[in-house]
C-alpha atoms as a PDB file:
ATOM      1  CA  UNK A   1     -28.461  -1.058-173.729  1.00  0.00           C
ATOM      2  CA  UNK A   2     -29.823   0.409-169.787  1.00  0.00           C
ATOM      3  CA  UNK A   3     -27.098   1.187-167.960  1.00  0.00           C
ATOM      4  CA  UNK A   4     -27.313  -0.821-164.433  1.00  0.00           C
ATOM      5  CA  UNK A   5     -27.133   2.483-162.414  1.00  0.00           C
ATOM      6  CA  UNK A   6     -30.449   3.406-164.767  1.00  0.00           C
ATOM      7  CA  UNK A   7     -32.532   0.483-162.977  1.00  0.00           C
ATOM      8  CA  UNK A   8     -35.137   0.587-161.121  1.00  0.00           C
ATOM      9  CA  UNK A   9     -34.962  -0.077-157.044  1.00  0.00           C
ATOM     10  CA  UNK A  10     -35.833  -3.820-156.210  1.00  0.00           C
ATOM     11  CA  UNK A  11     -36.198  -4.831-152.205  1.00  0.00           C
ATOM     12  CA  UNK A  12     -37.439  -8.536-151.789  1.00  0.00           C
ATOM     13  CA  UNK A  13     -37.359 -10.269-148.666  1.00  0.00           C
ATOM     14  CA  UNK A  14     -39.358 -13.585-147.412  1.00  0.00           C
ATOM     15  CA  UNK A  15     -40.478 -15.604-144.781  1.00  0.00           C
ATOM     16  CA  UNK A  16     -42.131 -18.808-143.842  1.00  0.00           C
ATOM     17  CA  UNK A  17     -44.701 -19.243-141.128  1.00  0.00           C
ATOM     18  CA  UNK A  18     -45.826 -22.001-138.870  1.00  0.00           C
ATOM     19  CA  UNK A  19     -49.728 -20.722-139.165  1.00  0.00           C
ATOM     20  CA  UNK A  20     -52.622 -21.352-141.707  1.00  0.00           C
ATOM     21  CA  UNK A  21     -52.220 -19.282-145.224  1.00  0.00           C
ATOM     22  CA  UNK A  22     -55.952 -18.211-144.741  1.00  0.00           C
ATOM     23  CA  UNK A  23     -55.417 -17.245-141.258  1.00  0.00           C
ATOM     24  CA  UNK A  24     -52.443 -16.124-142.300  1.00  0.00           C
ATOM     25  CA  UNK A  25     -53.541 -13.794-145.245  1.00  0.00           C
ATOM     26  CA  UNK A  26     -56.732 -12.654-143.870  1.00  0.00           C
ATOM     27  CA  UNK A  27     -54.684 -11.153-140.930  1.00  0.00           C
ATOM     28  CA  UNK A  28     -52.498  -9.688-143.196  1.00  0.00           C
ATOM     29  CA  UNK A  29     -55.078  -8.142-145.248  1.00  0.00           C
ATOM     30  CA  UNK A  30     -57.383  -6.833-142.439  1.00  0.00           C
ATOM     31  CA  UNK A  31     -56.904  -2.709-141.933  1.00  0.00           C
ATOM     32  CA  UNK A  32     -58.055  -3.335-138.208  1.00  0.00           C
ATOM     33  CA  UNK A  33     -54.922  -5.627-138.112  1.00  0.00           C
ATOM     34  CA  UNK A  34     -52.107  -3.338-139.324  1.00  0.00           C
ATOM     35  CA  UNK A  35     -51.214  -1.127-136.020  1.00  0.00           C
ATOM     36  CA  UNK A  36     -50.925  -4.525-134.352  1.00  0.00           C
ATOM     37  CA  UNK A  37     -47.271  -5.501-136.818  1.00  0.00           C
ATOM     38  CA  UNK A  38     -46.851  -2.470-139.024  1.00  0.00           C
ATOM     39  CA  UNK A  39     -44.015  -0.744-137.682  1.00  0.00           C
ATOM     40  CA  UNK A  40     -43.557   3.251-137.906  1.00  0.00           C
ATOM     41  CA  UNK A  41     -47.498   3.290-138.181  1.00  0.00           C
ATOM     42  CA  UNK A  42     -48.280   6.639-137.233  1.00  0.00           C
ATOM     43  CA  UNK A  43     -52.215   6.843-137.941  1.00  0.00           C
ATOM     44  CA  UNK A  44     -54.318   5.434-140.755  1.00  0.00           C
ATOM     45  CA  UNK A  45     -56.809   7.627-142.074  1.00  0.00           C
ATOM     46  CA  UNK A  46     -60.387   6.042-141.151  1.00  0.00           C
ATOM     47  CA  UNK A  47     -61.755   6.487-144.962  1.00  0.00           C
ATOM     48  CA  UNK A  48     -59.117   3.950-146.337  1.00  0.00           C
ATOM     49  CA  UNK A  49     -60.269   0.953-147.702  1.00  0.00           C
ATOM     50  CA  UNK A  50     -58.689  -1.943-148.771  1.00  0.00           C
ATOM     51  CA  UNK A  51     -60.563  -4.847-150.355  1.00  0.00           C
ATOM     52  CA  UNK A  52     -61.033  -4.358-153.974  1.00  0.00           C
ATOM     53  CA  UNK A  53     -58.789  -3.004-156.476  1.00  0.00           C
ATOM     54  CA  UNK A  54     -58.817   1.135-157.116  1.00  0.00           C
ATOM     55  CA  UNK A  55     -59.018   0.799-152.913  1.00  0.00           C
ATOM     56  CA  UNK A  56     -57.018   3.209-151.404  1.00  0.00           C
ATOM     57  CA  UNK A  57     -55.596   3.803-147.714  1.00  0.00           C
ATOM     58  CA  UNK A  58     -53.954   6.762-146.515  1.00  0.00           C
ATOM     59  CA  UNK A  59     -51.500   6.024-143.719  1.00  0.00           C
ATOM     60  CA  UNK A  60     -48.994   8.766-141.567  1.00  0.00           C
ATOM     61  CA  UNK A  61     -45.652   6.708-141.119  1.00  0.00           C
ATOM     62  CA  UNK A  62     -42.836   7.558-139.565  1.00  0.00           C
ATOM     63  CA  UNK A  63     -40.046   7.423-142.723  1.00  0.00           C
ATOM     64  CA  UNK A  64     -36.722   8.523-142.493  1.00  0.00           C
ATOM     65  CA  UNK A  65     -36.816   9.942-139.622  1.00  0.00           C
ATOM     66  CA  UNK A  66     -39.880  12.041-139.815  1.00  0.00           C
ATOM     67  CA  UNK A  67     -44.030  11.570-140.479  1.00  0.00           C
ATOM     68  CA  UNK A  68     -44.862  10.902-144.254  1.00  0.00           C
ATOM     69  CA  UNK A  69     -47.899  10.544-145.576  1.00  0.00           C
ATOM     70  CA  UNK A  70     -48.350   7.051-147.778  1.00  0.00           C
ATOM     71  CA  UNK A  71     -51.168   6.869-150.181  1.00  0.00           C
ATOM     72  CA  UNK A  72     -51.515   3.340-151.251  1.00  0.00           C
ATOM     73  CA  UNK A  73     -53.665   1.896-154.060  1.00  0.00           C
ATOM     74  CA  UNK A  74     -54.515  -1.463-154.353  1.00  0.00           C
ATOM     75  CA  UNK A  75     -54.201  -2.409-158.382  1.00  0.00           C
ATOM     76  CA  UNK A  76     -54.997  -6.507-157.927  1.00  0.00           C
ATOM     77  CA  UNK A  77     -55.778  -9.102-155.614  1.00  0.00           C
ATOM     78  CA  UNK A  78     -55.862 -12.935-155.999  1.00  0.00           C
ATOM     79  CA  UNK A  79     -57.110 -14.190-152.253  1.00  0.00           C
ATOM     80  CA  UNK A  80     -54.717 -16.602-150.290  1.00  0.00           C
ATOM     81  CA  UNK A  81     -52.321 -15.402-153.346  1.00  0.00           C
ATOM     82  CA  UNK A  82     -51.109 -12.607-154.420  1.00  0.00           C
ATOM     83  CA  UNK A  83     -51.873  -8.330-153.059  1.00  0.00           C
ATOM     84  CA  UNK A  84     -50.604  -5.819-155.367  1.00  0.00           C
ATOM     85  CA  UNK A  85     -50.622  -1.790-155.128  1.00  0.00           C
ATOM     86  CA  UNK A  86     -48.415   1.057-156.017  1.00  0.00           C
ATOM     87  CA  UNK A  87     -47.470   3.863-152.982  1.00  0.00           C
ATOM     88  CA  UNK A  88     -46.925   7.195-153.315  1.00  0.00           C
ATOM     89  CA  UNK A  89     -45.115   9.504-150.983  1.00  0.00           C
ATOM     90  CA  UNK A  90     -44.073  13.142-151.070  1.00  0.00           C
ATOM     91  CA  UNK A  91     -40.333  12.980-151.657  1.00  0.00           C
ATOM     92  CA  UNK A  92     -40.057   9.931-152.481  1.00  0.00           C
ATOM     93  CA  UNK A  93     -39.774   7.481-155.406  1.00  0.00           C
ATOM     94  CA  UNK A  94     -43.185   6.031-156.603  1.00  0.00           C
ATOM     95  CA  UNK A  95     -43.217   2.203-155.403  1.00  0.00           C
ATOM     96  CA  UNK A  96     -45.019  -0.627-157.189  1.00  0.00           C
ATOM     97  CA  UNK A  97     -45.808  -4.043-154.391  1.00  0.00           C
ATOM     98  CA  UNK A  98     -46.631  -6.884-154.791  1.00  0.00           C
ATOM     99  CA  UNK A  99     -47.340  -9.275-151.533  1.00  0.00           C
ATOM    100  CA  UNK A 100     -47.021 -13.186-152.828  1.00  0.00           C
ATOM    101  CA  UNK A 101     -48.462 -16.151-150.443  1.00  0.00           C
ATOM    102  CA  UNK A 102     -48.395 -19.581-151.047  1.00  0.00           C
ATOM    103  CA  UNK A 103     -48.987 -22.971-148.742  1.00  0.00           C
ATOM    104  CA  UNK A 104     -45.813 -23.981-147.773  1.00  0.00           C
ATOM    105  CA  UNK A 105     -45.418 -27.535-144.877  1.00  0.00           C
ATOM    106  CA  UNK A 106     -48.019 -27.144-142.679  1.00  0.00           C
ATOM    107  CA  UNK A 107     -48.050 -22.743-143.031  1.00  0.00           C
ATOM    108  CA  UNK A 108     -47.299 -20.532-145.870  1.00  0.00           C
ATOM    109  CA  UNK A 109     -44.404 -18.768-147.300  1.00  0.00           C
ATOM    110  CA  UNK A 110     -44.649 -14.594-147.514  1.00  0.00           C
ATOM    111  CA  UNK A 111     -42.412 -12.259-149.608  1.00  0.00           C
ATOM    112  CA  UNK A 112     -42.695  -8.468-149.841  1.00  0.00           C
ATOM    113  CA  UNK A 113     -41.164  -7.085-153.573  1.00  0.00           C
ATOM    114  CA  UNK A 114     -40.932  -3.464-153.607  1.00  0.00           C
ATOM    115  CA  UNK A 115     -39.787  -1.759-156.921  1.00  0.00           C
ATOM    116  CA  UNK A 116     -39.145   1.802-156.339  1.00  0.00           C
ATOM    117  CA  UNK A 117     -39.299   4.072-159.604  1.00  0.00           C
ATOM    118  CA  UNK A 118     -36.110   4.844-161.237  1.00  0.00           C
ATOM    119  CA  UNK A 119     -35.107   8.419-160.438  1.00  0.00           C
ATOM    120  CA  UNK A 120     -32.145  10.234-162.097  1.00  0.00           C
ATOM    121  CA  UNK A 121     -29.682  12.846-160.309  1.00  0.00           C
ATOM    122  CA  UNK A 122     -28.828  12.872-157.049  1.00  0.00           C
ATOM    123  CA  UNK A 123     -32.282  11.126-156.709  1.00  0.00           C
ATOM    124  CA  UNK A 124     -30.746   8.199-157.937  1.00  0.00           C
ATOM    125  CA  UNK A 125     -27.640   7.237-155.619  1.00  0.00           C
ATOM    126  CA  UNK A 126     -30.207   8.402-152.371  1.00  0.00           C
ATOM    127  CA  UNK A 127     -33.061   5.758-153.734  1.00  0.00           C
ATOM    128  CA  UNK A 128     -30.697   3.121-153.876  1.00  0.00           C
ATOM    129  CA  UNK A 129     -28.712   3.851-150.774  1.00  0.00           C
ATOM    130  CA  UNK A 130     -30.631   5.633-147.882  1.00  0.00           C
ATOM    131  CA  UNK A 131     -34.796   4.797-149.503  1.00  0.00           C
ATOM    132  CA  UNK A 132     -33.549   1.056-150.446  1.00  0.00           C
ATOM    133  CA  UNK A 133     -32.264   0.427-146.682  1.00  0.00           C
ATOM    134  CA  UNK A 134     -35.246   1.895-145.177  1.00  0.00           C
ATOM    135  CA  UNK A 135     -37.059  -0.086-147.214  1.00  0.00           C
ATOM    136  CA  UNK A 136     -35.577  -3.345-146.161  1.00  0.00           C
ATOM    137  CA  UNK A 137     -35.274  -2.504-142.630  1.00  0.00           C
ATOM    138  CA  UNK A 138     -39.177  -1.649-142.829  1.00  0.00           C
ATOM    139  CA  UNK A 139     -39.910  -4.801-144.138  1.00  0.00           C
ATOM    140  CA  UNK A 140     -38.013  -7.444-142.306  1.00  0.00           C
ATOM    141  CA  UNK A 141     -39.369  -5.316-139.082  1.00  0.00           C
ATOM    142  CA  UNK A 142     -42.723  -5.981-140.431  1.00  0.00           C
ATOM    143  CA  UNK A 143     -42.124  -9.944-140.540  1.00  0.00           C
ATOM    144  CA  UNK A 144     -40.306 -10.196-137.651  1.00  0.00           C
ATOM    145  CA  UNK A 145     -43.836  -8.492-136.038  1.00  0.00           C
ATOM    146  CA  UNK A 146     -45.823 -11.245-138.160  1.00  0.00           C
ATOM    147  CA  UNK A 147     -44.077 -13.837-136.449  1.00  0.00           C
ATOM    148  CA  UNK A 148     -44.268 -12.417-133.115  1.00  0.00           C
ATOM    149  CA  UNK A 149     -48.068 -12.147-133.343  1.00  0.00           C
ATOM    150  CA  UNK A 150     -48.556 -15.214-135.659  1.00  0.00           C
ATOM    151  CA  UNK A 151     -47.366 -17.152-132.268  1.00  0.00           C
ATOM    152  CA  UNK A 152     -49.360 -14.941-129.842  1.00  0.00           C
ATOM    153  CA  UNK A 153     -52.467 -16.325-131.441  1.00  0.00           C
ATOM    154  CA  UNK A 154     -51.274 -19.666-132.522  1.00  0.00           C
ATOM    155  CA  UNK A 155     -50.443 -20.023-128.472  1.00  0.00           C
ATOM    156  CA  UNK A 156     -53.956 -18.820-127.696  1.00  0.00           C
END
């Protein structure tokens, strides 16, 4: 039997919001729409693409403390459903995503599930202390900006 310290990474966090899944998911979805509640967005590189799977978009973040490049490849997509894609970053473990919506009274519910490859080594206690946190912090920044913005335009 796996050891526990010999699992992979998992970071899952949720939200609900008061504003249509389609509107909701579209924005989400839309490359011209990440600066506006991606946080640590340095740059995305303008030859991404992001609509079909084997799409990939190259993005500069700020990580840790210091620019990292992100390569992310989108592997499936069920509209108004379900996003996933793996990331890749130098340094870092190898992440699989997955982005879940669903209608949920009168909006729709969001969660983020990040499961970072299991490293061994030193690797190992880093990925689940330092990579796991930024991680979370990263993503509960990045709904925190959804709901900011997901008002702005429900209030215009």
């Amino acid at each position: 039997m796996a050891s526990a310290a010999a699992e992979p990474v998992h970071v899952s966090i949720a939200r609900r919001f008061a504003f249509p899944l389609s509107d909701g998911y579209d924005y989400i979805t839309s490359l011209e729409r990440w600066p506006e509640y991606w946080p640590n967005r340095i740059r995305l590189d303008p030859e991404s693409r992001w609509s079909q799977p084997g799409d990939t978009a190259r993005l500069t973040l700020r990580l840790l403390g210091r620019p990292t490049q992100l390569v992310m490849t989108l592997s499936r997509i069920v509209p108004y459903r379900l996003v996933e894609y793996t990331s890749e970053q130098r340094g870092l473990p190898t992440a699989s995503h997955e982005r879940h919506f669903a209608e949920d009274r009168g909006g729709f519910s969001y969660r983020i599930a990040v499961e970072l490859e299991r490293r061994s080594g030193l690797r190992r206690p880093f990925d689940r202390l330092v990579v796991r946190g930024a991680v979370e912090r990263a993503g509960r920044t990045t709904l925190d900006n959804l709901e900011r913005r997901f008002a702005e335009l429900a209030a215009s």
